[in-house]
N, C-alpha and C. Protein backbone atom coordinates (compact mmCIF):
# COMPACT_ATOMS: atom_id res chain seq x y z
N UNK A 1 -11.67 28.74 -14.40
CA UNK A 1 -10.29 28.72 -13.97
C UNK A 1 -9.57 27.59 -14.69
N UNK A 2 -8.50 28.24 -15.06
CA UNK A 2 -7.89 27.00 -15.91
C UNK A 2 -6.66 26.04 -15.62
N UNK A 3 -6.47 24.67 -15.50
CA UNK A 3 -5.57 24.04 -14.62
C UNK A 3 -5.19 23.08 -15.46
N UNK A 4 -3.92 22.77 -14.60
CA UNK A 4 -3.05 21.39 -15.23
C UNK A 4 -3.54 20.23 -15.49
N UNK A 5 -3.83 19.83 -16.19
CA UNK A 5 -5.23 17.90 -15.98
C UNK A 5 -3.73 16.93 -15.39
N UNK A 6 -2.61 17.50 -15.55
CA UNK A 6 -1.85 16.24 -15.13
C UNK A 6 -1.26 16.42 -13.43
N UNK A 7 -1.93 17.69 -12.99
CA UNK A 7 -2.21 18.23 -11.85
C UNK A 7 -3.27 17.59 -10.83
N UNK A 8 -4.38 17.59 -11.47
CA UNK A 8 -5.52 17.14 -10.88
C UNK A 8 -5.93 15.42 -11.25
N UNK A 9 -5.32 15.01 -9.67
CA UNK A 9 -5.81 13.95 -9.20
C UNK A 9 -6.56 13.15 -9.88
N UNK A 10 -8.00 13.58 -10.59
CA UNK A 10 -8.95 12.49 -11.03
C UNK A 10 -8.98 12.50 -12.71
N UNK A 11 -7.89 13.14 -13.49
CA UNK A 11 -7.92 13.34 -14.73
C UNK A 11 -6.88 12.28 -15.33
N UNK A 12 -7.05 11.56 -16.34
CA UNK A 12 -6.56 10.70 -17.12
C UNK A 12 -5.18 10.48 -17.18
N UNK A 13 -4.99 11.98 -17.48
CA UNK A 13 -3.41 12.58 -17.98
C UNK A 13 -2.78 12.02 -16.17
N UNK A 14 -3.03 12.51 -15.25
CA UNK A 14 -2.81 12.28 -14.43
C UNK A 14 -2.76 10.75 -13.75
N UNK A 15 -3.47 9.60 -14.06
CA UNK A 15 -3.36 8.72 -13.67
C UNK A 15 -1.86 8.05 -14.84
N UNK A 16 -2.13 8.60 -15.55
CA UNK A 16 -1.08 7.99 -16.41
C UNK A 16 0.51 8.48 -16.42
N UNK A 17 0.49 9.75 -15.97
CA UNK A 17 1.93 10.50 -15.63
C UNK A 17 2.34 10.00 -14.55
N UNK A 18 1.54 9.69 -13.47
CA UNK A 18 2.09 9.13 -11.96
C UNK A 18 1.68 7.58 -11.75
N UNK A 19 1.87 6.83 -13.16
CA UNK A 19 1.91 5.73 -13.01
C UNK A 19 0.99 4.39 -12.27
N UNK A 20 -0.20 5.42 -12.81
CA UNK A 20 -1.83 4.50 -11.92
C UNK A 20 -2.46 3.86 -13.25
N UNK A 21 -1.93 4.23 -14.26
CA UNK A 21 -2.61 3.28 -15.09
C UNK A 21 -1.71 3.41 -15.94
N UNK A 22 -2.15 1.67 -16.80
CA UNK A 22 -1.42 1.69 -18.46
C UNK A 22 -1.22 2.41 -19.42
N UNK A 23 0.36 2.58 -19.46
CA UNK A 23 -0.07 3.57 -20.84
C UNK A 23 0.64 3.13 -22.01
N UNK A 24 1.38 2.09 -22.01
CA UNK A 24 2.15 1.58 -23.10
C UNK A 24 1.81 0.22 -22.72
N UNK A 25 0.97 -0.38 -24.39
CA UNK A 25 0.40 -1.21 -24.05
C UNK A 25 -0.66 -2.11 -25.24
N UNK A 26 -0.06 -2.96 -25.86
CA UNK A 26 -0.37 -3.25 -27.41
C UNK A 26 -2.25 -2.88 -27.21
N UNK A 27 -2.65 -3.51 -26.51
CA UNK A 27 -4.43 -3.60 -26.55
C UNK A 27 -4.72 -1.96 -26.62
N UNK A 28 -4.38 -1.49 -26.09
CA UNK A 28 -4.49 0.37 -26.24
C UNK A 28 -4.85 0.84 -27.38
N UNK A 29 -4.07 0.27 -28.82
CA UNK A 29 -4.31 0.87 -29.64
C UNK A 29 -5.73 0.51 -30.85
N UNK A 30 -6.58 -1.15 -30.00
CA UNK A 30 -6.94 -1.65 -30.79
C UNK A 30 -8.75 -0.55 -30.47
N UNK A 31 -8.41 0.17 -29.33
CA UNK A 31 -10.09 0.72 -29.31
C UNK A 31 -9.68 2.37 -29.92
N UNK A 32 -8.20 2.84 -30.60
CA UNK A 32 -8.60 3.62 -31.75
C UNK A 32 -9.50 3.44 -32.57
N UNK A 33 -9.58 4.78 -32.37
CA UNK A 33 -11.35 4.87 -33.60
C UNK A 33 -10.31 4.88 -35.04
N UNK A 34 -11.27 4.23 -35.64
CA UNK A 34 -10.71 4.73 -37.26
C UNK A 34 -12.09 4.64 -38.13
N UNK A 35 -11.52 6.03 -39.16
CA UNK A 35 -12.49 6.25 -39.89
C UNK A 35 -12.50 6.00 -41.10
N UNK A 36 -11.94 4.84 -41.71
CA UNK A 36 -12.09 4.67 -42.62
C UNK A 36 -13.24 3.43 -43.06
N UNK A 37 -14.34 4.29 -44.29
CA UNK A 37 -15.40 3.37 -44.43
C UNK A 37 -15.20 1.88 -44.75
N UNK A 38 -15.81 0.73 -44.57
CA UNK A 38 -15.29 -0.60 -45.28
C UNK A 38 -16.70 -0.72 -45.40
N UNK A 39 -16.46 -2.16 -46.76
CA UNK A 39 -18.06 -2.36 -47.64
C UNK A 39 -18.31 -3.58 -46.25
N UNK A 40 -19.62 -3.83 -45.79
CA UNK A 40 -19.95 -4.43 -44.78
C UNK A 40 -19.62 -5.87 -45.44
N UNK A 41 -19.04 -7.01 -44.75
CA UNK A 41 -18.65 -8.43 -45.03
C UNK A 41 -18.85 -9.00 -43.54
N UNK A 42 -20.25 -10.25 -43.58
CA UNK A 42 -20.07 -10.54 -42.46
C UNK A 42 -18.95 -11.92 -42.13
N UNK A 43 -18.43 -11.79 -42.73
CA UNK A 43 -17.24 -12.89 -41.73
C UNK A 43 -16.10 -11.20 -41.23
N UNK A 44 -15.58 -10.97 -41.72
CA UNK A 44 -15.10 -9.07 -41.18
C UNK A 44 -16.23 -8.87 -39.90
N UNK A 45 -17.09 -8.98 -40.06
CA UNK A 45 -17.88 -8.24 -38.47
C UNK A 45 -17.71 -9.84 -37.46
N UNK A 46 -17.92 -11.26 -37.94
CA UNK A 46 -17.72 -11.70 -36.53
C UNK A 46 -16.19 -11.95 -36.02
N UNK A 47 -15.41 -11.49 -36.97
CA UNK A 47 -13.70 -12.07 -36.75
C UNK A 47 -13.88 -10.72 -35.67
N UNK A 48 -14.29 -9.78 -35.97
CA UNK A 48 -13.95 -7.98 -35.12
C UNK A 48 -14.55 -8.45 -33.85
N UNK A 49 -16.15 -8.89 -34.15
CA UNK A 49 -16.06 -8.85 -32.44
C UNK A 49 -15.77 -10.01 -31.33
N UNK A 50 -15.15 -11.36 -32.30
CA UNK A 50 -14.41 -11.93 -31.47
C UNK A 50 -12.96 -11.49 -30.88
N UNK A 51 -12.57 -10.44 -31.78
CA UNK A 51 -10.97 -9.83 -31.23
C UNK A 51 -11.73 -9.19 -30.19
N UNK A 52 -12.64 -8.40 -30.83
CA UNK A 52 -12.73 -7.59 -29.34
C UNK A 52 -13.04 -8.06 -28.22
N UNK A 53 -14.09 -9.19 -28.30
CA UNK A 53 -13.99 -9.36 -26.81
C UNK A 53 -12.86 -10.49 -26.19
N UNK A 54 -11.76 -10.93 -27.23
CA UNK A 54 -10.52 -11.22 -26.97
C UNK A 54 -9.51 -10.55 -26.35
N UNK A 55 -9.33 -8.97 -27.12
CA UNK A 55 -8.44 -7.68 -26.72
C UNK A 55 -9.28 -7.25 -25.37
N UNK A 56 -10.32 -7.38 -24.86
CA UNK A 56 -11.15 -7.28 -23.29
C UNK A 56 -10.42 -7.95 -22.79
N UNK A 57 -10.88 -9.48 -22.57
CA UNK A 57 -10.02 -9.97 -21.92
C UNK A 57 -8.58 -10.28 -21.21
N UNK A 58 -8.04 -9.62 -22.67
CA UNK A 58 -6.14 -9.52 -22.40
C UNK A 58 -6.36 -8.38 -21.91
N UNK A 59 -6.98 -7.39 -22.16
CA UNK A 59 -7.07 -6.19 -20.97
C UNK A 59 -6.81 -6.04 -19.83
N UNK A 60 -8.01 -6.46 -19.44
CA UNK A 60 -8.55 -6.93 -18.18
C UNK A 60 -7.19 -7.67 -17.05
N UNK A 61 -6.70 -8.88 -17.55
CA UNK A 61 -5.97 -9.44 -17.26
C UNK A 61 -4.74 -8.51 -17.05
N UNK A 62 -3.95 -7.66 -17.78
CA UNK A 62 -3.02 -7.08 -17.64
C UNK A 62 -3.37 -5.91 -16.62
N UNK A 63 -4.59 -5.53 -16.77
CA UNK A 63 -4.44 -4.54 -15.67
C UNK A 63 -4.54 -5.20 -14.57
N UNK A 64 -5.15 -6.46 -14.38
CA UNK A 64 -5.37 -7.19 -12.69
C UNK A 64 -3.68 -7.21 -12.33
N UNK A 65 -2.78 -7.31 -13.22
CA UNK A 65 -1.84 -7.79 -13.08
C UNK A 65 -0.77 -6.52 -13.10
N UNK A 66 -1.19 -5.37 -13.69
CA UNK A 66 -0.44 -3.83 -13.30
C UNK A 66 -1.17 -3.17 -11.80
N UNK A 67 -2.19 -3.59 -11.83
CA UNK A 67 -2.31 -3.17 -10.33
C UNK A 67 -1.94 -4.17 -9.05
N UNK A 68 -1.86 -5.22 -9.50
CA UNK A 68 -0.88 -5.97 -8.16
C UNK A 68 0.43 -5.86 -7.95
N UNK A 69 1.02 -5.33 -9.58
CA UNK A 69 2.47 -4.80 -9.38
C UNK A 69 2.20 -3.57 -8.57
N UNK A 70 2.06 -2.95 -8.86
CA UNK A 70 1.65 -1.72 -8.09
C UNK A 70 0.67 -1.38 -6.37
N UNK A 71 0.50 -2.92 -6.44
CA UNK A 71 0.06 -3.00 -4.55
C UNK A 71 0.78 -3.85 -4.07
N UNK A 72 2.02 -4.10 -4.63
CA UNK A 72 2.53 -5.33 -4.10
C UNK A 72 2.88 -4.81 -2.60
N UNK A 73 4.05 -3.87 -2.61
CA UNK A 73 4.63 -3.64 -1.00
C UNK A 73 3.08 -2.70 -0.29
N UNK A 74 1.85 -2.71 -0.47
CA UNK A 74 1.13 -2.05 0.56
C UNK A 74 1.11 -2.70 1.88
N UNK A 75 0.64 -4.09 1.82
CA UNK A 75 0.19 -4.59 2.62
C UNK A 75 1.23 -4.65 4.31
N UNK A 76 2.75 -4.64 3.61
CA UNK A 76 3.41 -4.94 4.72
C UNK A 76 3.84 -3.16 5.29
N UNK A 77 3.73 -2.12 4.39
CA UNK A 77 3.63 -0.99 4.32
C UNK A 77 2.65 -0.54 5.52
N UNK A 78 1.35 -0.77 5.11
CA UNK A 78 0.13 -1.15 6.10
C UNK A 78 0.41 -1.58 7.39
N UNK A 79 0.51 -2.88 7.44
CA UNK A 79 1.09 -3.05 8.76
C UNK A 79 2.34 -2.39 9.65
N UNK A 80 2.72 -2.11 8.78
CA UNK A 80 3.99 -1.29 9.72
C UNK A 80 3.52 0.16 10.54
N UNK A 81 2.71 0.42 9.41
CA UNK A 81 2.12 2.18 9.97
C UNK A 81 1.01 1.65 11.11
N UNK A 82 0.25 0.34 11.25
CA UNK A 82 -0.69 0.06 12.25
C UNK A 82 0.06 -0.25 13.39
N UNK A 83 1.25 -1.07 13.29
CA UNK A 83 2.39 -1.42 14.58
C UNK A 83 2.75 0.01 15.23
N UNK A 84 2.90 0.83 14.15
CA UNK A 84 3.99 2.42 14.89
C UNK A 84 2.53 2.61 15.48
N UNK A 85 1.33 2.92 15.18
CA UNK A 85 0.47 3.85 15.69
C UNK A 85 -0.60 2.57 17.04
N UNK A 86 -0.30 1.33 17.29
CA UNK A 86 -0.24 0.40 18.63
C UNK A 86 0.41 1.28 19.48
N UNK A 87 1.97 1.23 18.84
CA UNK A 87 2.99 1.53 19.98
C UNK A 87 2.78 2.82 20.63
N UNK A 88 2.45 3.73 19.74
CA UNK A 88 2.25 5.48 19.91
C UNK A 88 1.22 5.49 21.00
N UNK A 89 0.02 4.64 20.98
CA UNK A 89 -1.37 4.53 21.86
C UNK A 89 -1.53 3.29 22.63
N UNK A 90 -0.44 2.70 23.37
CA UNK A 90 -0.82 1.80 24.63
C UNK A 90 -1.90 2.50 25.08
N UNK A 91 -1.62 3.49 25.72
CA UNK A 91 -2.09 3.89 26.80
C UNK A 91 -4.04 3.95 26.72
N UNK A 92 -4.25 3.77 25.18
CA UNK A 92 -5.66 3.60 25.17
C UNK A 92 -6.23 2.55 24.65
N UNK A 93 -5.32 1.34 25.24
CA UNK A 93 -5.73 -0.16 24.84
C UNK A 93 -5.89 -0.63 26.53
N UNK A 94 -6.85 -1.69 26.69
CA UNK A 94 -7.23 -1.92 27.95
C UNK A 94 -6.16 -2.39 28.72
N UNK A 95 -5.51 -3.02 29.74
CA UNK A 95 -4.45 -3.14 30.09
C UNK A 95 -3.85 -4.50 29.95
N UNK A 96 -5.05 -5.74 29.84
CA UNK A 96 -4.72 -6.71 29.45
C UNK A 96 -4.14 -6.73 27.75
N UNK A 97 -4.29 -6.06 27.15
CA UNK A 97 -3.83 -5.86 25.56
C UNK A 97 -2.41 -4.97 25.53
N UNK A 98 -2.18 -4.84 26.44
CA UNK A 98 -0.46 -4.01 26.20
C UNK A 98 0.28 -5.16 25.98
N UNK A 99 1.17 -4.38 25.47
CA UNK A 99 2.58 -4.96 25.53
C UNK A 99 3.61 -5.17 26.11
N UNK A 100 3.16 -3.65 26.42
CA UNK A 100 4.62 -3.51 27.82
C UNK A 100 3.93 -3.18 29.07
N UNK A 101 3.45 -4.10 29.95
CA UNK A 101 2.54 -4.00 31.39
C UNK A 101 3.99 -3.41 32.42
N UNK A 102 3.43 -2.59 33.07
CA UNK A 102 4.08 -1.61 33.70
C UNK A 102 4.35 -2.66 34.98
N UNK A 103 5.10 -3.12 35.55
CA UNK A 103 4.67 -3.54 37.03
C UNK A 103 6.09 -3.16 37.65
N UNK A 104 5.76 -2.95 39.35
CA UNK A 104 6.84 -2.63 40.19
C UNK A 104 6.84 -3.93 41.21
N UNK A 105 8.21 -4.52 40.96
CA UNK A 105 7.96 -5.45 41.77
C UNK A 105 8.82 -5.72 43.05
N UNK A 106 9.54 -3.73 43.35
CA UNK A 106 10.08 -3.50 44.25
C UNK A 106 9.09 -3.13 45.47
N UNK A 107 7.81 -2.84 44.74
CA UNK A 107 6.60 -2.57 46.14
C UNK A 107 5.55 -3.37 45.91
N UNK A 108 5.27 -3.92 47.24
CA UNK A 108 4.52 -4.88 47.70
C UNK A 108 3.24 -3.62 48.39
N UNK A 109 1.79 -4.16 47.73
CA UNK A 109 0.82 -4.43 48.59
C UNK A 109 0.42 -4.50 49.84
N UNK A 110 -0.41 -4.51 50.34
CA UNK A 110 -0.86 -4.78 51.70
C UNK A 110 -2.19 -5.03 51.41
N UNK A 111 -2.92 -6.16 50.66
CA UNK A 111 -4.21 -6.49 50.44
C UNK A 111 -5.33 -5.95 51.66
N UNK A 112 -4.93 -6.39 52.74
CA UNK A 112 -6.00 -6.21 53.87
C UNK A 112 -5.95 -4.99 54.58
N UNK A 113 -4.51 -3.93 54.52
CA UNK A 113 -4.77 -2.99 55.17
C UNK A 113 -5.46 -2.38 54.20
N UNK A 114 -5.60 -2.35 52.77
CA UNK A 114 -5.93 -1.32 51.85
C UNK A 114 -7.86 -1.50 51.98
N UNK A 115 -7.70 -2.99 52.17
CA UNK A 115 -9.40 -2.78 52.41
C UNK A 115 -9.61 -2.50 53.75
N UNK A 116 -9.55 -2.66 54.68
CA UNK A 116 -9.79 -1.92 55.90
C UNK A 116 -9.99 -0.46 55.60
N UNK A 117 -8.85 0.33 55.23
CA UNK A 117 -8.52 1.61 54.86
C UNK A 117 -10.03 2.02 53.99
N UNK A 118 -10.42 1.23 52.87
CA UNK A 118 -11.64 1.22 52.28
C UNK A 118 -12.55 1.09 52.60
N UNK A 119 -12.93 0.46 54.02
CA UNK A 119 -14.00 0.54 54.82
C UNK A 119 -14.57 1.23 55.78
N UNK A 120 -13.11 2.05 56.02
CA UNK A 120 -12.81 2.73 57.17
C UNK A 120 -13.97 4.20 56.37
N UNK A 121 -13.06 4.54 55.36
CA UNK A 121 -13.75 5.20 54.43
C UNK A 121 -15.22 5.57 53.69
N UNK A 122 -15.59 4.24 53.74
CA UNK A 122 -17.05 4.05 53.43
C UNK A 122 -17.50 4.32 54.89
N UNK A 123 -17.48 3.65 55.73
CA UNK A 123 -18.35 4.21 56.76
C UNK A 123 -18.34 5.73 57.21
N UNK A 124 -17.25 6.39 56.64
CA UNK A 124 -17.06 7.58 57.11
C UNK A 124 -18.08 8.85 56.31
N UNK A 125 -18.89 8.11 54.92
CA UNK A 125 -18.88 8.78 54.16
C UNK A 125 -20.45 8.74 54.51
N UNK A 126 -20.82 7.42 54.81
CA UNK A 126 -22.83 7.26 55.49
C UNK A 126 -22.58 8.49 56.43
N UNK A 127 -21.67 8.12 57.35
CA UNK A 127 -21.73 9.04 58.65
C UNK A 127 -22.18 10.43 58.32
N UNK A 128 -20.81 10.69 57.30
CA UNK A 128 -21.12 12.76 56.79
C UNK A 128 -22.39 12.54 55.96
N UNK A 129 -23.39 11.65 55.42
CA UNK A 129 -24.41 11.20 54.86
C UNK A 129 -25.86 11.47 56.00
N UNK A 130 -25.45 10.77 56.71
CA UNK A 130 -26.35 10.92 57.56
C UNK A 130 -26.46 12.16 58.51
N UNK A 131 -25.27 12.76 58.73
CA UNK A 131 -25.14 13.87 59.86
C UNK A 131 -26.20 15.06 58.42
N UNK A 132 -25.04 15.12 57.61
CA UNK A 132 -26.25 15.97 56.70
C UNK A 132 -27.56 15.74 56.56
N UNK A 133 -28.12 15.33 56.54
CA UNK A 133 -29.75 14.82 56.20
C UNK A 133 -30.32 15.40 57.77
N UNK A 134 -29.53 15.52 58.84
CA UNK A 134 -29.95 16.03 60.22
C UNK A 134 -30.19 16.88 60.00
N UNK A 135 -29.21 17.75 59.83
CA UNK A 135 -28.74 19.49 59.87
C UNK A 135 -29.55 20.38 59.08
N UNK A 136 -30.43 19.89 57.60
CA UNK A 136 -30.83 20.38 56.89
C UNK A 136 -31.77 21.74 57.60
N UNK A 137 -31.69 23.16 57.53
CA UNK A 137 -32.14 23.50 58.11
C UNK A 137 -33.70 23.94 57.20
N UNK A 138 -34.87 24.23 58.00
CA UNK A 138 -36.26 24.14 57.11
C UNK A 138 -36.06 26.19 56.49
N UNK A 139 -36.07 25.61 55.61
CA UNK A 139 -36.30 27.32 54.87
C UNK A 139 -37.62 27.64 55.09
N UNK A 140 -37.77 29.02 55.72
CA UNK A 140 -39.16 29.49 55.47
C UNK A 140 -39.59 30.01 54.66
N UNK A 141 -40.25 29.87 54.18
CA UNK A 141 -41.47 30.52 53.07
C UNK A 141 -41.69 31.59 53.48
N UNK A 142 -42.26 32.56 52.17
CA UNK A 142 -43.14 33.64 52.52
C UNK A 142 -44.17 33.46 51.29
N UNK A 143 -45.45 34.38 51.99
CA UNK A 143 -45.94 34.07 50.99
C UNK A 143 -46.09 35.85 50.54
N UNK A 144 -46.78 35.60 49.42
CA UNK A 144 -46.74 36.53 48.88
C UNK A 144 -48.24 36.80 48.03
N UNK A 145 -49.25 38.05 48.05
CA UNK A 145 -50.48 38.17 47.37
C UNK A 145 -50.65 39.44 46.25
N UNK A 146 -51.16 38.77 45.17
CA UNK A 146 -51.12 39.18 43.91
C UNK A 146 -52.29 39.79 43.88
N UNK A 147 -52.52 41.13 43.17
CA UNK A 147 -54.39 41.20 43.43
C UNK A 147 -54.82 41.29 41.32
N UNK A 148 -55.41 40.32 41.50
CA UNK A 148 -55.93 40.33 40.09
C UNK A 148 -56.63 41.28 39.28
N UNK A 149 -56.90 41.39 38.10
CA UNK A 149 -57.50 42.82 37.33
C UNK A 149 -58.74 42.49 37.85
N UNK A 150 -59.29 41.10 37.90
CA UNK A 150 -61.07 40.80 37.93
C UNK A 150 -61.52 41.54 39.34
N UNK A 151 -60.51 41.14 40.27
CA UNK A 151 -60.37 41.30 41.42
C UNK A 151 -60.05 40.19 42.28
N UNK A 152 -60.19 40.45 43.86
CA UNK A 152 -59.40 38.99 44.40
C UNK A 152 -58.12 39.49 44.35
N UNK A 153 -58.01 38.07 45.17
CA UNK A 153 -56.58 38.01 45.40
C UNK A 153 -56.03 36.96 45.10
N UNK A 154 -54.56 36.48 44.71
CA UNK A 154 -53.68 35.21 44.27
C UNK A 154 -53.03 35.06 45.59
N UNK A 155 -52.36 34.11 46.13
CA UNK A 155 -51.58 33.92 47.21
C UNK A 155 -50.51 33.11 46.66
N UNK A 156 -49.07 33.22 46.33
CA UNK A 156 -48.30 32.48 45.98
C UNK A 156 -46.66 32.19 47.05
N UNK A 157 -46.40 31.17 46.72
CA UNK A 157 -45.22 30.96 47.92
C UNK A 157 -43.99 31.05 47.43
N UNK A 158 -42.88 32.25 48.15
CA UNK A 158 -42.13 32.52 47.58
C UNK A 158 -41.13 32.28 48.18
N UNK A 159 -39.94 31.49 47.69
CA UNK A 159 -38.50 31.04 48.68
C UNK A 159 -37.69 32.18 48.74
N UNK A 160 -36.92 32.41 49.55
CA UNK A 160 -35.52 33.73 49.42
C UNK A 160 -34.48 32.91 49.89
């Protein structure tokens, strides 16, 4: 199947059309290949690979420095989308971590009737606790006999 490379996300053309990487840019042109033969001279081979690992370095550097242009506004970007999505989900932060604590401070409490009321309750609940455990009525069994191929008989106990 055949597709756009400046379409797809992880292709070159693409980092460079939507502005994820360098594309105008003196060091760029120094890792053109060129084919033209030269007679070997070694002062020519160490001047080359001191540029090169000179033109690395200025590399390097410019891109640390095109990708911080390019992350500069994340961070506060970032935070803003973590503030909206706090605000969106109080309700599943513990209650000491809100922000906006709900309180009514047109109704008052009653500390001691509410525990009374809570005790009143608990005892009520042993009571239907205990009355059940009375009442249980005994299921009878039956039993029931199997007669084996050898012969004999099985006796097994069967609930209904």
């Amino acid at each position: 199947m055949k597709r756009n490379p400046r379409k797809l996300a992880w292709t070159k053309s693409f980092r460079r059309a939507h502005g994820k990487e360098l594309t105008v840019d003196s060091t760029l042109s120094f890792a053109a290949r060129r084919n033209i033969p030269t007679r070997y001279n070694r002062d020519l081979v160490q001047t080359t690979l001191k540029a090169m690992s000179r033109v690395a370095e200025i590399r390097a550097k410019r891109e640390r420095a095109f990708y911080k242009a390019r992350m500069r506004g994340n961070k506060e970007r970032q935070r803003a989308d973590d503030r909206k999505l706090v605000e969106e989900n109080q309700h599943l932060l513990p209650p000491s971590e809100r922000w906006a604590v709900e309180k009514d401070e047109g109704m008052e409490v009653d500390v001691e009737g509410v525990r009374e009321k809570v005790e009143r309750r608990r005892r009520e609940i042993e009571e239907d606790e205990e009355v059940s455990e009375e009442e249980v009525p005994k299921v009878k069994s039956k039993r029931k006999v199997r007669m084996r191929v050898g012969g004999g008989a099985e006796e097994m106990d069967v609930d209904e």
